[in-house]
PDB file of N, CA and C in Angstrom:
ATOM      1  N   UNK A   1      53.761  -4.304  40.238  1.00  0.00           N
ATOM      2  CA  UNK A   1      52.390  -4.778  40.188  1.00  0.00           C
ATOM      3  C   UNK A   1      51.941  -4.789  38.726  1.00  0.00           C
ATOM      4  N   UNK A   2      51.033  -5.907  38.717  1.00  0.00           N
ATOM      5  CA  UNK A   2      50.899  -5.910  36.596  1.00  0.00           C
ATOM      6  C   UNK A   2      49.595  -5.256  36.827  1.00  0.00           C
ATOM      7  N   UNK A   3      49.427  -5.060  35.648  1.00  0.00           N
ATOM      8  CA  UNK A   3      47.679  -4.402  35.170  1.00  0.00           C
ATOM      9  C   UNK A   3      47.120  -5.110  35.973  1.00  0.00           C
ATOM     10  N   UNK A   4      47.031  -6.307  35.828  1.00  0.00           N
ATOM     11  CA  UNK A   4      45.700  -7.819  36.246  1.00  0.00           C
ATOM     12  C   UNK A   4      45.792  -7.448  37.794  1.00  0.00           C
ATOM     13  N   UNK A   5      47.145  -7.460  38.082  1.00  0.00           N
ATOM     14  CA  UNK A   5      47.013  -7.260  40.064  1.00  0.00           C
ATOM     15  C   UNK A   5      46.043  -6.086  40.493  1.00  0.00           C
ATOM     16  N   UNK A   6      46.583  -4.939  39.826  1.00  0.00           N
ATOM     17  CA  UNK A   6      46.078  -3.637  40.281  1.00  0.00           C
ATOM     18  C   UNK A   6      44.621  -3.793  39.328  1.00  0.00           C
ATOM     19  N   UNK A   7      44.040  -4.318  38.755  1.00  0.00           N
ATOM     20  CA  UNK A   7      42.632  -4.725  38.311  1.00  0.00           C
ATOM     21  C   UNK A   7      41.815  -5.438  39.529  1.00  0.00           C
ATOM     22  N   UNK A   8      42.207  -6.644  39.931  1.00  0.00           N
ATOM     23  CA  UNK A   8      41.801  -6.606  41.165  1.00  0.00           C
ATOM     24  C   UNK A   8      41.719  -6.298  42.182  1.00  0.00           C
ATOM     25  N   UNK A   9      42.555  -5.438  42.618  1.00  0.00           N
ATOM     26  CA  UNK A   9      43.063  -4.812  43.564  1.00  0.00           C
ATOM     27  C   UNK A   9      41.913  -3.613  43.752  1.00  0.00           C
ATOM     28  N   UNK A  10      41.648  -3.076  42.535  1.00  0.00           N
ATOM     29  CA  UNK A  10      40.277  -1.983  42.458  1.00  0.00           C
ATOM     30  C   UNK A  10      39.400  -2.187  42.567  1.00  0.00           C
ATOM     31  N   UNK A  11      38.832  -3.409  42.064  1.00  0.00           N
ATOM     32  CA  UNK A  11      37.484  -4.381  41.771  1.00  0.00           C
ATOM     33  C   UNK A  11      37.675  -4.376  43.357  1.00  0.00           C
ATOM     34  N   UNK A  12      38.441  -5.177  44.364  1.00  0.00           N
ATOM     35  CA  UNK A  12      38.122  -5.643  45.296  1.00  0.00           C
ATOM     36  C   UNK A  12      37.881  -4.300  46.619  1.00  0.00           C
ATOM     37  N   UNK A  13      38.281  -3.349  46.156  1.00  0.00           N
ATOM     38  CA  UNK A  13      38.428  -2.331  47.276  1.00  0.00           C
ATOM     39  C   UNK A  13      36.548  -1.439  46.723  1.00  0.00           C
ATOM     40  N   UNK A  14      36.433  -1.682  45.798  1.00  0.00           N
ATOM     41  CA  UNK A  14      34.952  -1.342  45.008  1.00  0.00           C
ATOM     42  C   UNK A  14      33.714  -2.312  45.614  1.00  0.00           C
ATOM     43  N   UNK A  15      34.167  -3.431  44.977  1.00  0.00           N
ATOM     44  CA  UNK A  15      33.223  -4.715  45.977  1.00  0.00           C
ATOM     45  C   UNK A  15      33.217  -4.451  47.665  1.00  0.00           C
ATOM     46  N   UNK A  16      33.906  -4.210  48.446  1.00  0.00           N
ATOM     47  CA  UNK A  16      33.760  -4.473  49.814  1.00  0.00           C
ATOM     48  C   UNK A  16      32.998  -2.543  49.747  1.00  0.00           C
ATOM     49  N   UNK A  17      33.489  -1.225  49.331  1.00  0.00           N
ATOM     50  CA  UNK A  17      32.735  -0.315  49.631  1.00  0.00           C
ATOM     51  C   UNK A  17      31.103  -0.514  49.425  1.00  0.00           C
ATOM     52  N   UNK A  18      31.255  -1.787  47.837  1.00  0.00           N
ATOM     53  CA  UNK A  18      29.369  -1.547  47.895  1.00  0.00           C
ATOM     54  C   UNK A  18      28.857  -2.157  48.740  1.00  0.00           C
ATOM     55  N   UNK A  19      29.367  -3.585  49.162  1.00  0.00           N
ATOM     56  CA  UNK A  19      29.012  -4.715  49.833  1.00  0.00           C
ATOM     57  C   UNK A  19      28.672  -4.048  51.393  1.00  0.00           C
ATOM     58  N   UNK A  20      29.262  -3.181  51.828  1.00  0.00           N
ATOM     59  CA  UNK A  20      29.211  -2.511  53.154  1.00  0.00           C
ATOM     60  C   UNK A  20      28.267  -1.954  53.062  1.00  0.00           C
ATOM     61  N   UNK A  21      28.290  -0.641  52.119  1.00  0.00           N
ATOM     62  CA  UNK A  21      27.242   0.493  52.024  1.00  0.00           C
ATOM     63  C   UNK A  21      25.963   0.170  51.478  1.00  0.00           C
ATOM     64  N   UNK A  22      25.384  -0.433  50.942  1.00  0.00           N
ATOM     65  CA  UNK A  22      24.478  -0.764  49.888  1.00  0.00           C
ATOM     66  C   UNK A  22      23.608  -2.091  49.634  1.00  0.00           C
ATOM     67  N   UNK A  23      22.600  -2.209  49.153  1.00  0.00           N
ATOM     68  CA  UNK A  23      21.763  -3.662  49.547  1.00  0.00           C
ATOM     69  C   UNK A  23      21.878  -3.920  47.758  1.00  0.00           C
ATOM     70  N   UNK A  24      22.993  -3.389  46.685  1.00  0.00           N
ATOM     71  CA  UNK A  24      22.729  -3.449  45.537  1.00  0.00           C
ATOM     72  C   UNK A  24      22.952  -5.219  45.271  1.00  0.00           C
ATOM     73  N   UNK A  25      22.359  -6.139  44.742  1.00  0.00           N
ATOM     74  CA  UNK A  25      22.308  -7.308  43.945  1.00  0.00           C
ATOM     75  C   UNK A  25      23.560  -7.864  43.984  1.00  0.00           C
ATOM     76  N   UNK A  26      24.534  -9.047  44.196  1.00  0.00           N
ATOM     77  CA  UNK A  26      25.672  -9.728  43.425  1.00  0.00           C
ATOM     78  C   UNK A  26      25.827  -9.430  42.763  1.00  0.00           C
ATOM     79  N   UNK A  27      24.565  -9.839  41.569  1.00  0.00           N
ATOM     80  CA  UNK A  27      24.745  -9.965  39.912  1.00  0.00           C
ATOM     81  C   UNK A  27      24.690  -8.391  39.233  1.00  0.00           C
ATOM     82  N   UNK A  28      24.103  -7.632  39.743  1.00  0.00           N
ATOM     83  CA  UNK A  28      24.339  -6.150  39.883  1.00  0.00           C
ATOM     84  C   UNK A  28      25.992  -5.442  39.721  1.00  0.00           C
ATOM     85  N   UNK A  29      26.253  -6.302  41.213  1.00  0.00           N
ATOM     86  CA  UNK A  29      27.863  -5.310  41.110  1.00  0.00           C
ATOM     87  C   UNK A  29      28.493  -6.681  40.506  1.00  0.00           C
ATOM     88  N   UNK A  30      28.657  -7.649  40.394  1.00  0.00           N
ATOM     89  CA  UNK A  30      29.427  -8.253  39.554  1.00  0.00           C
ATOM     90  C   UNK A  30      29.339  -6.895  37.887  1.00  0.00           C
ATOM     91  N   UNK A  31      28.180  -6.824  37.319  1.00  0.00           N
ATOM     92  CA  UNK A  31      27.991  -5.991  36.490  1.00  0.00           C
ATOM     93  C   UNK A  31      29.105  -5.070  36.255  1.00  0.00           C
ATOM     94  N   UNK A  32      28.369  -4.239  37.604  1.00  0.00           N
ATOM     95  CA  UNK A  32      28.884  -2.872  37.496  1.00  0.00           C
ATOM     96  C   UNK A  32      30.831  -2.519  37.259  1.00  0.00           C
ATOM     97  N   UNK A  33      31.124  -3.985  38.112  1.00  0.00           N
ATOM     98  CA  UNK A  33      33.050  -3.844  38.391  1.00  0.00           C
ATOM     99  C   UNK A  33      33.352  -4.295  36.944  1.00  0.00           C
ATOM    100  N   UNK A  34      32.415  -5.151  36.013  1.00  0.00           N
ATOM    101  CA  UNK A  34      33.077  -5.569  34.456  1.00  0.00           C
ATOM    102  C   UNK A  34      33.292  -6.620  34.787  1.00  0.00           C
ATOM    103  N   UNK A  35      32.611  -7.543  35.594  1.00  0.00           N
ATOM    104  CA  UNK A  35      32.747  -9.284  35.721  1.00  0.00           C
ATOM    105  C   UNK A  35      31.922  -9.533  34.251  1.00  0.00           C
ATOM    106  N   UNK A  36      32.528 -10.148  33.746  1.00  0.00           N
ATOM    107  CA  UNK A  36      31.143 -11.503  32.796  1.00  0.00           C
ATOM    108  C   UNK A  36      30.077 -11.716  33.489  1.00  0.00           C
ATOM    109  N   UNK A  37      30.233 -12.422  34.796  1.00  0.00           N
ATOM    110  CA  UNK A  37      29.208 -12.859  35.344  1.00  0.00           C
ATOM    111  C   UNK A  37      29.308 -12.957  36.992  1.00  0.00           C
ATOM    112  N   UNK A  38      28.180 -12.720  37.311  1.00  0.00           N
ATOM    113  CA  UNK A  38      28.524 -13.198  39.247  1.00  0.00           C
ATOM    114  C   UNK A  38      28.972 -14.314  39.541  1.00  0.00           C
ATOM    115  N   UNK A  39      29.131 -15.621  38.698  1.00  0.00           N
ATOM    116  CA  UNK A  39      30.356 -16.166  39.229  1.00  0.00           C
ATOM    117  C   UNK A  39      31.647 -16.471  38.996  1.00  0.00           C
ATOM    118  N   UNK A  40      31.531 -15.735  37.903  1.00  0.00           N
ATOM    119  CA  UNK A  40      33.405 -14.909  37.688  1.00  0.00           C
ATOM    120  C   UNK A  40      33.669 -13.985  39.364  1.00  0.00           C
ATOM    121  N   UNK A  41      32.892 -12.761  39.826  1.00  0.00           N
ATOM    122  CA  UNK A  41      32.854 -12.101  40.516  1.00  0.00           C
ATOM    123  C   UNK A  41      33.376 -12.660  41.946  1.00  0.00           C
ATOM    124  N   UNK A  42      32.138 -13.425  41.963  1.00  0.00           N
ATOM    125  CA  UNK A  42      32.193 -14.350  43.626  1.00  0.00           C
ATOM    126  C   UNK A  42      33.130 -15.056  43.752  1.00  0.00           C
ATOM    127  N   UNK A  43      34.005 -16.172  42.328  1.00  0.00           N
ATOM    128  CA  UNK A  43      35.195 -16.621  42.712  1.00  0.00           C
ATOM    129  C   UNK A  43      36.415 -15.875  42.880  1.00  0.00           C
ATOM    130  N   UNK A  44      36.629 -14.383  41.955  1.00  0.00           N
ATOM    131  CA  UNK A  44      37.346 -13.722  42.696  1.00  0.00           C
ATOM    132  C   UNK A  44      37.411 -13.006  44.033  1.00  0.00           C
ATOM    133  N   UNK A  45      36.433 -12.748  44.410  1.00  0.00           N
ATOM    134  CA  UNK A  45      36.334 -12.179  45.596  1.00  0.00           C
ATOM    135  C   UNK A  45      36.884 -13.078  46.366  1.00  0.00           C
ATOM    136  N   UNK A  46      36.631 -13.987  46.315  1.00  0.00           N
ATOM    137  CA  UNK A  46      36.721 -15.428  47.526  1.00  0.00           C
ATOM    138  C   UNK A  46      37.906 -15.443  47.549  1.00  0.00           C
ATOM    139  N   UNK A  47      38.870 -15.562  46.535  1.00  0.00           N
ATOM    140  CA  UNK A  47      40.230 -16.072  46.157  1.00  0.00           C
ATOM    141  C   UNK A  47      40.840 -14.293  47.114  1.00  0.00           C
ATOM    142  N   UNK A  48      40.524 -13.741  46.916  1.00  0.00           N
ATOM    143  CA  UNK A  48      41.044 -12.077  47.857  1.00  0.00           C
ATOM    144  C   UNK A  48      40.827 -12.042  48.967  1.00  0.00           C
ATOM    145  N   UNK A  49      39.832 -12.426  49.275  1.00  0.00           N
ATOM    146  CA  UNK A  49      39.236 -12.667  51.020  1.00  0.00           C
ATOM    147  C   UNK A  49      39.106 -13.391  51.686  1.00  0.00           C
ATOM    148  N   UNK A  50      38.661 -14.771  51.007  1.00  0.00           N
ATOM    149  CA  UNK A  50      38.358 -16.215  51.783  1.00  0.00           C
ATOM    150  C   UNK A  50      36.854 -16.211  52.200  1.00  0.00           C
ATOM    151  N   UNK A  51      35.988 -15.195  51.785  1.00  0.00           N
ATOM    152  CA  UNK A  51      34.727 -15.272  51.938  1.00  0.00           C
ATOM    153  C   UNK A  51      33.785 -14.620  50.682  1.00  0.00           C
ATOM    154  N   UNK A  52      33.009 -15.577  50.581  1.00  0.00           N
ATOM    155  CA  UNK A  52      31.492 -15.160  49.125  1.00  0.00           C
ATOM    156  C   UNK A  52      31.507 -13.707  49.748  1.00  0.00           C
ATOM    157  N   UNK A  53      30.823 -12.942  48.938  1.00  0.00           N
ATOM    158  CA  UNK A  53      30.659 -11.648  48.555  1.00  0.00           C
ATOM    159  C   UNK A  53      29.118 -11.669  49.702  1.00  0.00           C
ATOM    160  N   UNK A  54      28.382 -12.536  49.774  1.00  0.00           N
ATOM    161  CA  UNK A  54      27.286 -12.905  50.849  1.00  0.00           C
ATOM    162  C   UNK A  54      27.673 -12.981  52.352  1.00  0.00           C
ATOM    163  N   UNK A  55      28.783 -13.952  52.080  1.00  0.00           N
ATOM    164  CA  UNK A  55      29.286 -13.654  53.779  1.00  0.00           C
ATOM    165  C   UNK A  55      29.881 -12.500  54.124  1.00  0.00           C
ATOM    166  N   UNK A  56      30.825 -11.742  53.202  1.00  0.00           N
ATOM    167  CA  UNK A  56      31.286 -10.209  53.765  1.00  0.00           C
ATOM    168  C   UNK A  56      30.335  -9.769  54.057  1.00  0.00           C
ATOM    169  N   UNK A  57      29.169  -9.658  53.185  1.00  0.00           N
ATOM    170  CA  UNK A  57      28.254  -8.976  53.612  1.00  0.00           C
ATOM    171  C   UNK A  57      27.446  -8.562  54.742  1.00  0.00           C
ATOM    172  N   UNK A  58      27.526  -9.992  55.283  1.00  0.00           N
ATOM    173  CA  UNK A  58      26.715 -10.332  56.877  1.00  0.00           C
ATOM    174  C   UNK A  58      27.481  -9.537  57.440  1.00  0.00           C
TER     175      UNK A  58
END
């Protein structure tokens, strides 16, 4: 596994704990994981899951 895999690999197991637990902002936890921006964030997420960071959420 390279750095970059296991980088997302953390980001994404981080994103779904807040996304579950928490009403914190996109642009918030895009922040918080070290995205540039929420839609750096949201296209990775998507590309890991197949769903916006909005629809996990639901």
């Amino acid at each position: 596994m390279s750095y970059w895999e296991l980088l997302d690999e953390l980001r994404h197991e981080g994103a779904c704990a807040q996304l579950r637990n928490t009403d914190i902002s996109i642009k918030e936890l895009a922040f918080e994981l070290g995205y540039s921006g929420s839609n750096n964030f949201i296209r990775a997420f998507k590309r890991l899951t197949g769903f916006t960071p909005s629809e996990y959420r639901e």
